[in-house]
Structures are given as C-alpha cells and as structure tokens.
N, C-alpha and C. Protein backbone atom coordinates (compact mmCIF):
# COMPACT_ATOMS: atom_id res chain seq x y z
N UNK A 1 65.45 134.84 207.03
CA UNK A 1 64.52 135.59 207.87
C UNK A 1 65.22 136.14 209.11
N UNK A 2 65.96 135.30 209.75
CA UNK A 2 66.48 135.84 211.05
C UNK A 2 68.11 135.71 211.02
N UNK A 3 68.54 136.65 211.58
CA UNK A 3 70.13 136.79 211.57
C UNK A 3 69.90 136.16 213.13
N UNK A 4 69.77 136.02 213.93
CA UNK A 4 69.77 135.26 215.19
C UNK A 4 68.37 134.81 215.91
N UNK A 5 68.22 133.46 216.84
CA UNK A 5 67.38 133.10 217.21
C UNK A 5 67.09 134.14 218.44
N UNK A 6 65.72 134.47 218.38
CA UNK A 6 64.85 135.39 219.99
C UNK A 6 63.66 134.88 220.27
N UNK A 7 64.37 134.25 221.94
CA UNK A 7 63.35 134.49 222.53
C UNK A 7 62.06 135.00 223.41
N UNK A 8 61.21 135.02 223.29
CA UNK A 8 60.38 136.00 224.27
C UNK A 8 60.14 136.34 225.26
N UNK A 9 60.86 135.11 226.14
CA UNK A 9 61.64 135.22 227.51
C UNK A 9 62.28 136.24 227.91
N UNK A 10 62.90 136.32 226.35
CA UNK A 10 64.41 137.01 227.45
C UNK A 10 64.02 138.78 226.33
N UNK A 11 62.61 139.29 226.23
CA UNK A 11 61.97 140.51 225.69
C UNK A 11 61.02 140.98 226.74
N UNK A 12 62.08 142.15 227.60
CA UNK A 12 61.34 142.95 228.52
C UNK A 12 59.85 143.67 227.96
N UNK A 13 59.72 143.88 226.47
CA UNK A 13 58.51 144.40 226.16
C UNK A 13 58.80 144.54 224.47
N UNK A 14 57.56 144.58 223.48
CA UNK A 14 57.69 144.48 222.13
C UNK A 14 56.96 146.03 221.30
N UNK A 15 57.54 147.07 220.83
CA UNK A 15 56.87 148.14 220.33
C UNK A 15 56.86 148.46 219.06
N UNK A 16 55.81 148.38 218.47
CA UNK A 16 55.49 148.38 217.12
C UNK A 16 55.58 149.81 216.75
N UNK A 17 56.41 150.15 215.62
CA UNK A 17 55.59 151.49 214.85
C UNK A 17 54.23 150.95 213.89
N UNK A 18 53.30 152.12 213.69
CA UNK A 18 52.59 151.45 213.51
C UNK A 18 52.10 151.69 211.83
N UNK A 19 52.14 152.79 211.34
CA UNK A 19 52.27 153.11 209.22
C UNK A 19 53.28 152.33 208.68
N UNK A 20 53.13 151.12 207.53
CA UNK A 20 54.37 150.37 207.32
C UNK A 20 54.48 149.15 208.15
N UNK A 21 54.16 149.12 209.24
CA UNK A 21 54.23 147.91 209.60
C UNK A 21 52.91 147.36 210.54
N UNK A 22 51.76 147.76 210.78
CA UNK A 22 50.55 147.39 211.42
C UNK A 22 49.75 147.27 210.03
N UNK A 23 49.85 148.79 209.18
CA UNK A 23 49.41 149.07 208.03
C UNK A 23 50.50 148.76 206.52
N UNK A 24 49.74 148.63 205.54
CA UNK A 24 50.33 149.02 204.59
C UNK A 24 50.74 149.96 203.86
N UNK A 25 51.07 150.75 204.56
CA UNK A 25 51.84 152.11 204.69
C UNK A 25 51.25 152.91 203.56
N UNK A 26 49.57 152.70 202.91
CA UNK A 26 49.35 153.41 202.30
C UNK A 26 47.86 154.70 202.95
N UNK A 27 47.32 155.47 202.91
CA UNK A 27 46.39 156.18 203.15
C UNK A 27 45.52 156.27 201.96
N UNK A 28 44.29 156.39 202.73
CA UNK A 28 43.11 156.38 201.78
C UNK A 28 42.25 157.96 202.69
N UNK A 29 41.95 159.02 201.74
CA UNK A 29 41.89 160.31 201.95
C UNK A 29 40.45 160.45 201.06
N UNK A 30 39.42 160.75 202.07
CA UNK A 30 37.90 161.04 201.20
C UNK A 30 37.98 162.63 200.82
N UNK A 31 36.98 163.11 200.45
CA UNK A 31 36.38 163.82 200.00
C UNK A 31 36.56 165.16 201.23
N UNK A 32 36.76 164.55 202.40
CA UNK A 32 36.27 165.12 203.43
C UNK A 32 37.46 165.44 204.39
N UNK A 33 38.42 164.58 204.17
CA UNK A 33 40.02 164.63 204.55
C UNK A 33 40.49 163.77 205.69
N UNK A 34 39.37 162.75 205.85
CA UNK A 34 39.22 162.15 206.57
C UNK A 34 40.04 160.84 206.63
N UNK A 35 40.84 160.22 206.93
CA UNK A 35 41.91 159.21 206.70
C UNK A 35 41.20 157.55 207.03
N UNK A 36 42.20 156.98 206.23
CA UNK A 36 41.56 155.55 206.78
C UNK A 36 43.10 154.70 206.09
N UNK A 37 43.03 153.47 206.93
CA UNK A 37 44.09 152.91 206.56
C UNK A 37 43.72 151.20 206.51
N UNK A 38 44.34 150.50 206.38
CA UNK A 38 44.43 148.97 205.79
C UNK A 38 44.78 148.17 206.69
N UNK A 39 44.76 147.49 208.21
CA UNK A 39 45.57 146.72 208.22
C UNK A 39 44.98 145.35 208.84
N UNK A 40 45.72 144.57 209.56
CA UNK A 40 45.56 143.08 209.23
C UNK A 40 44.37 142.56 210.41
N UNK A 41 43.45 141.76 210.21
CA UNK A 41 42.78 141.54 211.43
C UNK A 41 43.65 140.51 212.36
N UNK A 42 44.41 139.45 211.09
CA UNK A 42 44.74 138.43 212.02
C UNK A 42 45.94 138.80 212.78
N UNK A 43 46.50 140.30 212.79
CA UNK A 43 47.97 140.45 214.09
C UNK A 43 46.79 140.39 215.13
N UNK A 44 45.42 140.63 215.39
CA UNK A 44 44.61 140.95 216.76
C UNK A 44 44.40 139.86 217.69
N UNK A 45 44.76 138.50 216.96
CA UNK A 45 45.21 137.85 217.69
C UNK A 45 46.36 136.88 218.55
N UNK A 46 47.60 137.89 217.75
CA UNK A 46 49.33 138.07 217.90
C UNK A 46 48.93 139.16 219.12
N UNK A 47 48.23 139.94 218.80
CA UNK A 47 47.87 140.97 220.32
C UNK A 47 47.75 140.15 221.43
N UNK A 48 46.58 139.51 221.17
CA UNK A 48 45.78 138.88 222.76
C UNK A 48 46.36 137.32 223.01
N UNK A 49 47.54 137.21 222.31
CA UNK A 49 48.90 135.99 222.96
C UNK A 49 49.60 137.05 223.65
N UNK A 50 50.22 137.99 223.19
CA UNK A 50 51.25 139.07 223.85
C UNK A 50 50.64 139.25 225.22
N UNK A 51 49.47 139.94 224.84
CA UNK A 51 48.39 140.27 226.49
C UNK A 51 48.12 138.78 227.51
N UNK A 52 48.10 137.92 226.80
CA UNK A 52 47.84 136.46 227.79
C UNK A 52 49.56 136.14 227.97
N UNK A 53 50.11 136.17 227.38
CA UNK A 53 51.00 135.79 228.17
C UNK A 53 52.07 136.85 229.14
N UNK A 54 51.73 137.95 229.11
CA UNK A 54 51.59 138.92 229.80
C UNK A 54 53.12 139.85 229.24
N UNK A 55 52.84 140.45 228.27
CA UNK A 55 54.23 140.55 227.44
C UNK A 55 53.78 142.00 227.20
N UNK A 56 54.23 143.37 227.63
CA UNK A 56 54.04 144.51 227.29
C UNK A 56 54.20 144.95 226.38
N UNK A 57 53.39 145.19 225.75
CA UNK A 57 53.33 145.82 223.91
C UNK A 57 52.41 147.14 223.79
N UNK A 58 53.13 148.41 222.91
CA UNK A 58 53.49 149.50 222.77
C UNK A 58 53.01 149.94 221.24
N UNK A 59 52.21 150.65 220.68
CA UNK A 59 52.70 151.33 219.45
C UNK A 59 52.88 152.67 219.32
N UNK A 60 53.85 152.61 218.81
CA UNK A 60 54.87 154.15 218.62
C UNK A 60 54.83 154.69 217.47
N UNK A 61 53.83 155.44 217.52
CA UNK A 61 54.23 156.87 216.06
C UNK A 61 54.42 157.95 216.01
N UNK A 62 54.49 158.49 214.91
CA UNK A 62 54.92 159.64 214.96
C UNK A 62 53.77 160.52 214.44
N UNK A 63 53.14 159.84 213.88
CA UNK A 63 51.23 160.09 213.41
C UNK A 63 50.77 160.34 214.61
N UNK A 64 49.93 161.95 214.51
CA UNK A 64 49.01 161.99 215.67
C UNK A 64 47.47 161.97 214.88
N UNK A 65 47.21 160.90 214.40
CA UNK A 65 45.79 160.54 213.74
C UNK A 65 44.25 159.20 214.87
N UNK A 66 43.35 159.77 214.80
CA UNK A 66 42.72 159.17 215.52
C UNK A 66 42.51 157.28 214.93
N UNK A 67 43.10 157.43 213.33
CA UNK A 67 43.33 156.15 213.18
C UNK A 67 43.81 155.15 213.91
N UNK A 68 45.07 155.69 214.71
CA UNK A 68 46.46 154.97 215.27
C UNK A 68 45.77 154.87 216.84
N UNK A 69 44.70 155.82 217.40
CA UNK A 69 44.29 155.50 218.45
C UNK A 69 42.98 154.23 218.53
N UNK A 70 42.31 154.36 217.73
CA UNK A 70 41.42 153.23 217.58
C UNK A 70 41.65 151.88 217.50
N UNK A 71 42.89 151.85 216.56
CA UNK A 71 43.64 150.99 216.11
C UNK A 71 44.32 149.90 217.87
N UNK A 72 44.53 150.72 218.27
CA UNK A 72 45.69 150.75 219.60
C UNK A 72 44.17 150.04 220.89
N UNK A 73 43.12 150.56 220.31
CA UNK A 73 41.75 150.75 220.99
C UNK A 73 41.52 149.45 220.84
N UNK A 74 41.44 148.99 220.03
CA UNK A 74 40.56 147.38 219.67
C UNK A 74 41.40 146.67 219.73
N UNK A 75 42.68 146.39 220.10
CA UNK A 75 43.70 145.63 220.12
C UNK A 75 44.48 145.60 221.65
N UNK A 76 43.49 146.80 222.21
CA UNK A 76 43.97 147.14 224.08
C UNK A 76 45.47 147.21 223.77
N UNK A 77 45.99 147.83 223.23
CA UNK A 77 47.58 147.94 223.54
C UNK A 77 47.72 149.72 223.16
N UNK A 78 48.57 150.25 224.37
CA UNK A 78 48.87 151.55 225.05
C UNK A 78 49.26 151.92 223.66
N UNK A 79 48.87 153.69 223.22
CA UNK A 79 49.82 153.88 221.65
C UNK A 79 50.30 155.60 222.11
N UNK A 80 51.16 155.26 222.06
CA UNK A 80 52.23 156.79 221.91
C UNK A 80 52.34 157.35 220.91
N UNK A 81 52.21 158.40 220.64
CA UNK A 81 51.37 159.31 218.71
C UNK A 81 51.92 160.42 218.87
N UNK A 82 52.11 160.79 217.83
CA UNK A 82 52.75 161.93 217.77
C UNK A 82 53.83 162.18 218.20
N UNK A 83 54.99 161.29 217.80
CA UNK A 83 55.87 161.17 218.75
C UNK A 83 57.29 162.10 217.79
N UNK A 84 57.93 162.70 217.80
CA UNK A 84 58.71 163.50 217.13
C UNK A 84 60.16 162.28 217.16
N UNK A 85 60.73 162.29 218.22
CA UNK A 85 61.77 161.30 218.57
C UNK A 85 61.46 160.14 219.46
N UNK A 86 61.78 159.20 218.35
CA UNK A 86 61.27 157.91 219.23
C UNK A 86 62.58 157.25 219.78
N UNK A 87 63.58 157.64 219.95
CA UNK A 87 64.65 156.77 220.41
C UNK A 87 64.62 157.52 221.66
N UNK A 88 63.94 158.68 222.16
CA UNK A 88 64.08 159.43 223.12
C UNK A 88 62.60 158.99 224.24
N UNK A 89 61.72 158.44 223.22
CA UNK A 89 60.21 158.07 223.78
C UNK A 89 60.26 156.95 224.49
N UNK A 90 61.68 156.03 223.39
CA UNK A 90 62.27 154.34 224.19
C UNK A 90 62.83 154.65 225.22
N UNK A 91 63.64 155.37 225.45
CA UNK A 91 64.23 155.80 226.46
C UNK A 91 63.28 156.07 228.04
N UNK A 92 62.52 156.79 227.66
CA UNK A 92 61.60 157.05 228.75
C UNK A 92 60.62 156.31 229.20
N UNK A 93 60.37 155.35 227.74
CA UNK A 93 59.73 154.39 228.27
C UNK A 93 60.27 152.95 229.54
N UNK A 94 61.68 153.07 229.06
CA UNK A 94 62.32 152.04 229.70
C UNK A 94 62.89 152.09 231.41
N UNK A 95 63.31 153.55 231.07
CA UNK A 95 62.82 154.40 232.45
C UNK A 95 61.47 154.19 233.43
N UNK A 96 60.69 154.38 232.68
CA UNK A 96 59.37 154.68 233.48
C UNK A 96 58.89 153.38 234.25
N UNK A 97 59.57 152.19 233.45
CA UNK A 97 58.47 151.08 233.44
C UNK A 97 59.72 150.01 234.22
N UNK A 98 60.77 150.18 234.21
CA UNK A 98 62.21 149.20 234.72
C UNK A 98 62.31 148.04 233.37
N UNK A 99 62.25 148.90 232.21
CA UNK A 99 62.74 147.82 230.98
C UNK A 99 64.07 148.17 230.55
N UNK A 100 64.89 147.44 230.01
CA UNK A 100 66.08 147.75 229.22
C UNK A 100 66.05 147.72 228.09
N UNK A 101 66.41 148.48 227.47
CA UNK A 101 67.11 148.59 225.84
C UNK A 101 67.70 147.14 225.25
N UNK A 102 68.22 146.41 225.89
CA UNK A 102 69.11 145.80 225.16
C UNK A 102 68.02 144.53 224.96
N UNK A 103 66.86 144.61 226.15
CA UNK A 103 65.66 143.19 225.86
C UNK A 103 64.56 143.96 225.62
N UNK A 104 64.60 145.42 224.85
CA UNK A 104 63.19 145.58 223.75
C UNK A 104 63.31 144.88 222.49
N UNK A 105 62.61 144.57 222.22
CA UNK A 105 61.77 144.56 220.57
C UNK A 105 61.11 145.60 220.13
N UNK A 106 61.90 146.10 218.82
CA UNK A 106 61.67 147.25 218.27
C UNK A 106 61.37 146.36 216.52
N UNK A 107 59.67 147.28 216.40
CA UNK A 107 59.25 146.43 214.94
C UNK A 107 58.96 147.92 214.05
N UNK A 108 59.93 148.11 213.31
CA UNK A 108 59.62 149.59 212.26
C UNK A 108 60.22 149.28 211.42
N UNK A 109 59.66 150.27 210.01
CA UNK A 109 60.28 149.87 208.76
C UNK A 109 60.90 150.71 207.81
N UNK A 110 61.06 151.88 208.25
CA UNK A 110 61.24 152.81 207.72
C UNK A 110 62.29 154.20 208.42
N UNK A 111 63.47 155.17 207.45
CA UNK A 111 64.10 155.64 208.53
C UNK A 111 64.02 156.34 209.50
N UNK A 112 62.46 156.36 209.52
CA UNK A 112 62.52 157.46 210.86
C UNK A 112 62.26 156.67 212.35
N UNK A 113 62.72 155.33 211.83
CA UNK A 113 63.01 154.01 212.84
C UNK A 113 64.03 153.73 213.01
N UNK A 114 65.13 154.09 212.16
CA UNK A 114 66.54 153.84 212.66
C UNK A 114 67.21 153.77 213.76
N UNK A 115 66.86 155.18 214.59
CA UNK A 115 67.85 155.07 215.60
C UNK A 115 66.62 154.25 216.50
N UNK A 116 65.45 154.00 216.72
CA UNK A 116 64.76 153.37 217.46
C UNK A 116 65.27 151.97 217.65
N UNK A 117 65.31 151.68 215.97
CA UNK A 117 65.58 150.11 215.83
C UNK A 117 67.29 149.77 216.25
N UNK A 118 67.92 151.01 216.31
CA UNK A 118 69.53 150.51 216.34
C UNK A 118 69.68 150.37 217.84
N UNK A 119 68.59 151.34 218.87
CA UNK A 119 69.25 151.58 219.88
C UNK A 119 68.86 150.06 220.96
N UNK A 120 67.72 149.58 220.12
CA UNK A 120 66.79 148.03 221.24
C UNK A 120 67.78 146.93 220.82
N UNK A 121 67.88 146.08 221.75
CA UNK A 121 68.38 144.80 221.68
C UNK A 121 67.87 143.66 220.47
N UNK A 122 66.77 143.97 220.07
CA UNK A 122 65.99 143.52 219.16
C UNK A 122 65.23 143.98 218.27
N UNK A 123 65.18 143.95 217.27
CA UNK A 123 64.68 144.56 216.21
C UNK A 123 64.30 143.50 215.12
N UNK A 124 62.83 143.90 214.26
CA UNK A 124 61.99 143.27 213.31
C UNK A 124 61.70 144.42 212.36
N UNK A 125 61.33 143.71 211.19
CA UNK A 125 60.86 144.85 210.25
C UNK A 125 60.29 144.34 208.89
N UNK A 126 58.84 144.35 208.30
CA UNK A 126 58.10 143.87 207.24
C UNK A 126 59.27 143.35 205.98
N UNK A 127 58.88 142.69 205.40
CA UNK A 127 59.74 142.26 203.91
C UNK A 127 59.34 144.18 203.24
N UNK A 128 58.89 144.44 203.39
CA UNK A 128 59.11 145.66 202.09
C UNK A 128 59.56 147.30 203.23
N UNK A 129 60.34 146.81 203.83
CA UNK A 129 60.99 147.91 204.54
C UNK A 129 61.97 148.35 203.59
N UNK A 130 62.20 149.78 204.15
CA UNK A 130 63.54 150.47 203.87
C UNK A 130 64.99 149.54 203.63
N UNK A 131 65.95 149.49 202.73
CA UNK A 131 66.84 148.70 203.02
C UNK A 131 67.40 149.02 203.81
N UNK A 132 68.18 149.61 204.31
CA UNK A 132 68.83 150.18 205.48
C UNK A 132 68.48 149.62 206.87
N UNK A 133 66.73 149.59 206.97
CA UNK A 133 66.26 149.13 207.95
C UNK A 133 66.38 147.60 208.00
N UNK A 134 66.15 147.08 206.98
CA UNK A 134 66.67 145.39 206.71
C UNK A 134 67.90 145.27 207.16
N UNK A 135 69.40 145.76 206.35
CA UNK A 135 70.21 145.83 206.80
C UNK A 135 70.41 146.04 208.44
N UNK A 136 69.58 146.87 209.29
CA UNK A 136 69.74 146.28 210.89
C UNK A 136 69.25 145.55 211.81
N UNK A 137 67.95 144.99 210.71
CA UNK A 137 66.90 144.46 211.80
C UNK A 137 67.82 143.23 212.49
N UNK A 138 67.14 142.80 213.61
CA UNK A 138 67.39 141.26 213.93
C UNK A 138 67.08 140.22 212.80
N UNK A 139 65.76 140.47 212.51
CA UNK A 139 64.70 139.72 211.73
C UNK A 139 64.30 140.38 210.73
N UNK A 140 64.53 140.04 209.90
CA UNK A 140 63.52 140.27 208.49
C UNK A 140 62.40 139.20 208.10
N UNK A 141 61.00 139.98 208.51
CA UNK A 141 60.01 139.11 208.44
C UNK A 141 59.89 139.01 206.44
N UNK A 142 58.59 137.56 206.32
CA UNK A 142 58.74 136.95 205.13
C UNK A 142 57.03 138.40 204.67
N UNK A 143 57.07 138.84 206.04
CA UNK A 143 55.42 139.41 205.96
C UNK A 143 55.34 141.05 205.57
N UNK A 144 54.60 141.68 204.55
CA UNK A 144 54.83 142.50 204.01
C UNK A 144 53.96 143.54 205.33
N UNK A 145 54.26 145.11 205.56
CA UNK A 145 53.68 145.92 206.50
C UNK A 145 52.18 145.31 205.97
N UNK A 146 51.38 145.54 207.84
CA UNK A 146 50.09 145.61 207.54
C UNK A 146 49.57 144.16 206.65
N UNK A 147 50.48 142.73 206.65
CA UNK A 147 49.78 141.65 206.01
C UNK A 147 49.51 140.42 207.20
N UNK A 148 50.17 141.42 208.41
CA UNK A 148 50.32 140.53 209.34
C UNK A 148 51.66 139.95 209.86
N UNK A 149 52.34 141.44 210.12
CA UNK A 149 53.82 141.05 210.83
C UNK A 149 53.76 140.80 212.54
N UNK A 150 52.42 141.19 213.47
CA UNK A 150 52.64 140.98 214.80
C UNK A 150 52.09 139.18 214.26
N UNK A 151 51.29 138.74 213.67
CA UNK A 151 51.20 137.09 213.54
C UNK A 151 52.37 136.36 213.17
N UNK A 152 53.01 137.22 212.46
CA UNK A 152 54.33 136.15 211.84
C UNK A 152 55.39 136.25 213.43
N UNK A 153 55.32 137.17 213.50
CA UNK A 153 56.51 137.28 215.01
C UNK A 153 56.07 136.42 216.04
N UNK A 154 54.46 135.82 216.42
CA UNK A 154 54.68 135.28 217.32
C UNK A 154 53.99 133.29 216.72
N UNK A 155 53.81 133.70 215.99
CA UNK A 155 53.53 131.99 215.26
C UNK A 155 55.09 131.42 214.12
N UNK A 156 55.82 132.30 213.94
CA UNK A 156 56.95 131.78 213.09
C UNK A 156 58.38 132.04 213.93
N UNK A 157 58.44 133.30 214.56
CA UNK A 157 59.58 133.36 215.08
C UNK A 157 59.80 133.32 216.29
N UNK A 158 58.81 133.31 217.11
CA UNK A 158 58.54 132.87 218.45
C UNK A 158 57.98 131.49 218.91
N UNK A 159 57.50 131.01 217.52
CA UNK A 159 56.86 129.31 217.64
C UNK A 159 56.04 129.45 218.11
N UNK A 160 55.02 130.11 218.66
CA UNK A 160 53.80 129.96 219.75
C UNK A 160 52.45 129.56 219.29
N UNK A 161 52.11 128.85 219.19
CA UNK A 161 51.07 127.63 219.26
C UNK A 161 49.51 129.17 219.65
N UNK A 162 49.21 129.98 219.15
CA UNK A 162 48.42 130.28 219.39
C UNK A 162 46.85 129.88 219.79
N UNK A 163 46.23 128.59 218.85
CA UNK A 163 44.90 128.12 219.71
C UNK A 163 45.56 127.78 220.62
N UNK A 164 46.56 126.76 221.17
CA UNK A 164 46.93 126.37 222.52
C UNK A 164 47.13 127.55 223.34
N UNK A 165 47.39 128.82 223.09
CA UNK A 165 47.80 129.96 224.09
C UNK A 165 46.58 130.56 224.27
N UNK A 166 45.64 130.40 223.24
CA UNK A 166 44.05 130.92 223.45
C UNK A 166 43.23 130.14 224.42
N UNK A 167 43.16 128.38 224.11
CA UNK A 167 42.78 127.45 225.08
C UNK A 167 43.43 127.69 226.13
N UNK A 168 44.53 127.59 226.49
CA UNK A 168 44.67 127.52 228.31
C UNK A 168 44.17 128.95 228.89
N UNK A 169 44.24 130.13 228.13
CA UNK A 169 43.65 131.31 228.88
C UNK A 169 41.67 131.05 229.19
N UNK A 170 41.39 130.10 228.52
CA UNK A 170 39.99 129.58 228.09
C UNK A 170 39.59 129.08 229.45
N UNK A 171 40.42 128.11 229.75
CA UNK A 171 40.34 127.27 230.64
C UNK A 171 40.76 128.02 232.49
C-alpha cells in the first residue's frame, strides 16, 4: 500500500481530484443530458475529521459540472472546476494560502494528474488508477475510486480513530 510512512502533521493541506477518485469514474447521462455520478457517503466523514482537525482540503477538477459543486457543497470543502492545468492551480494555490509543494497531498488517478501528483510532496491514488499514476503515487490505496479513498487515507494510513475524533469535537 505505501512506499513510505505520512504523516498528517507534517501535510500543509490534502487535494482531491474528484472523477476516479471521489467517484467511480463512471457517468450516468438521462434522457435529458443531465449527469449524475456515484460516490461514497462514508469519505463524508474522512471530510469532517480533516475539517475538525483543522486540515485544509481542496477538490480539483477539471470538470466544470454542477455535480462536482454540490458534491464539494455537502462535504463543505472549497472545489476548483474547470480547471485546465492543475499543476499551475497547485501552484497558486500554495501561493495564495503560504502552503508548500513538498507538504501537499495530492489524491488523483488518472494522467491528467501526473504532473499534479509528481509536483506535491505527497501523493495517493485509488487501487484502479492509471498505472503510471501507481507507479508515482506515495500510496497506493487498497480502495477502488469513489469506494471510499478519503476514509481509507484517514482511518488506514493516517490511523485516526475517527468516533474518537468525532467525540472530542462532541464534547
């Protein structure tokens, strides 16, 4: 699963693409042309550990679909859409905000994630990614896009005790 141990300490912020790896990178197209997509309920609460423990998280596409905004909507995490170049979007993001490259987490699965995923210090990517993209991730999750790769990142490879991270925000 992991070519090296990461911790979340030392991850200025975590940005998901989000077709392929929120979703199962497939589309469902009515009658009407209207899109809909698949993905996991249980990353929504891999979200609201990230947000409690106060960990800036991002989704980055290149989809400008109102799917990816809703999506971004019910999960309160900022989504950048329509994004043409995303190694140029990291860039500005890291700029804007005083993050570095070398302590992002970059989670995509496919090549139009490459240079995203080559340029962050950290990188993840579903079991049914691109090989190429396997070949650079940090991590190769056991979790297929969209089955629940933000849960596996922070209950398997981050260890985090989620009811305990839910209880003390409780309390």
């Amino acid at each position: 699963m992991t070519k090296e141990k990461i911790n979340l300490k030392n991850i200025d912020a975590v940005v998901f693409d989000f077709d392929g790896v929120l979703t199962d990178n497939r589309v469902y197209l009515d009658q009407h042309g209207t899109e809909s997509v698949v993905c996991s309920r249980g990353d929504g609460l891999a979200f609201d550990v990230l947000r409690i423990l106060g960990k800036p998280t991002y989704i980055l596409s290149t989809e400008k679909n109102p799917v990816v905004s809703k999506r971004g909507q019910k999960l309160m995490v900022p989504v950048l859409q329509g994004i043409k170049n995303k190694a140029d979007t990291l860039r500005s993001l890291t700029n804007k905000n005083n993050y570095s490259l070398e302590r992002l987490l970059y989670v995509g699965n496919d090549l139009n994630d490459f240079q995203a995923l080559t340029m962050c210090g950290y990188s993840a990517c579903p079991a049914d990614s691109h090989v190429r993209i396997k070949d650079k991730a940090t991590i190769v999750l056991r979790t297929k896009g969209g089955e629940g790769v933000a849960r596996e990142l922070i209950e398997d490879v981050f260890s985090i005790d989620i009811v305990k991270t839910l209880d003390k925000k409780a309390k």
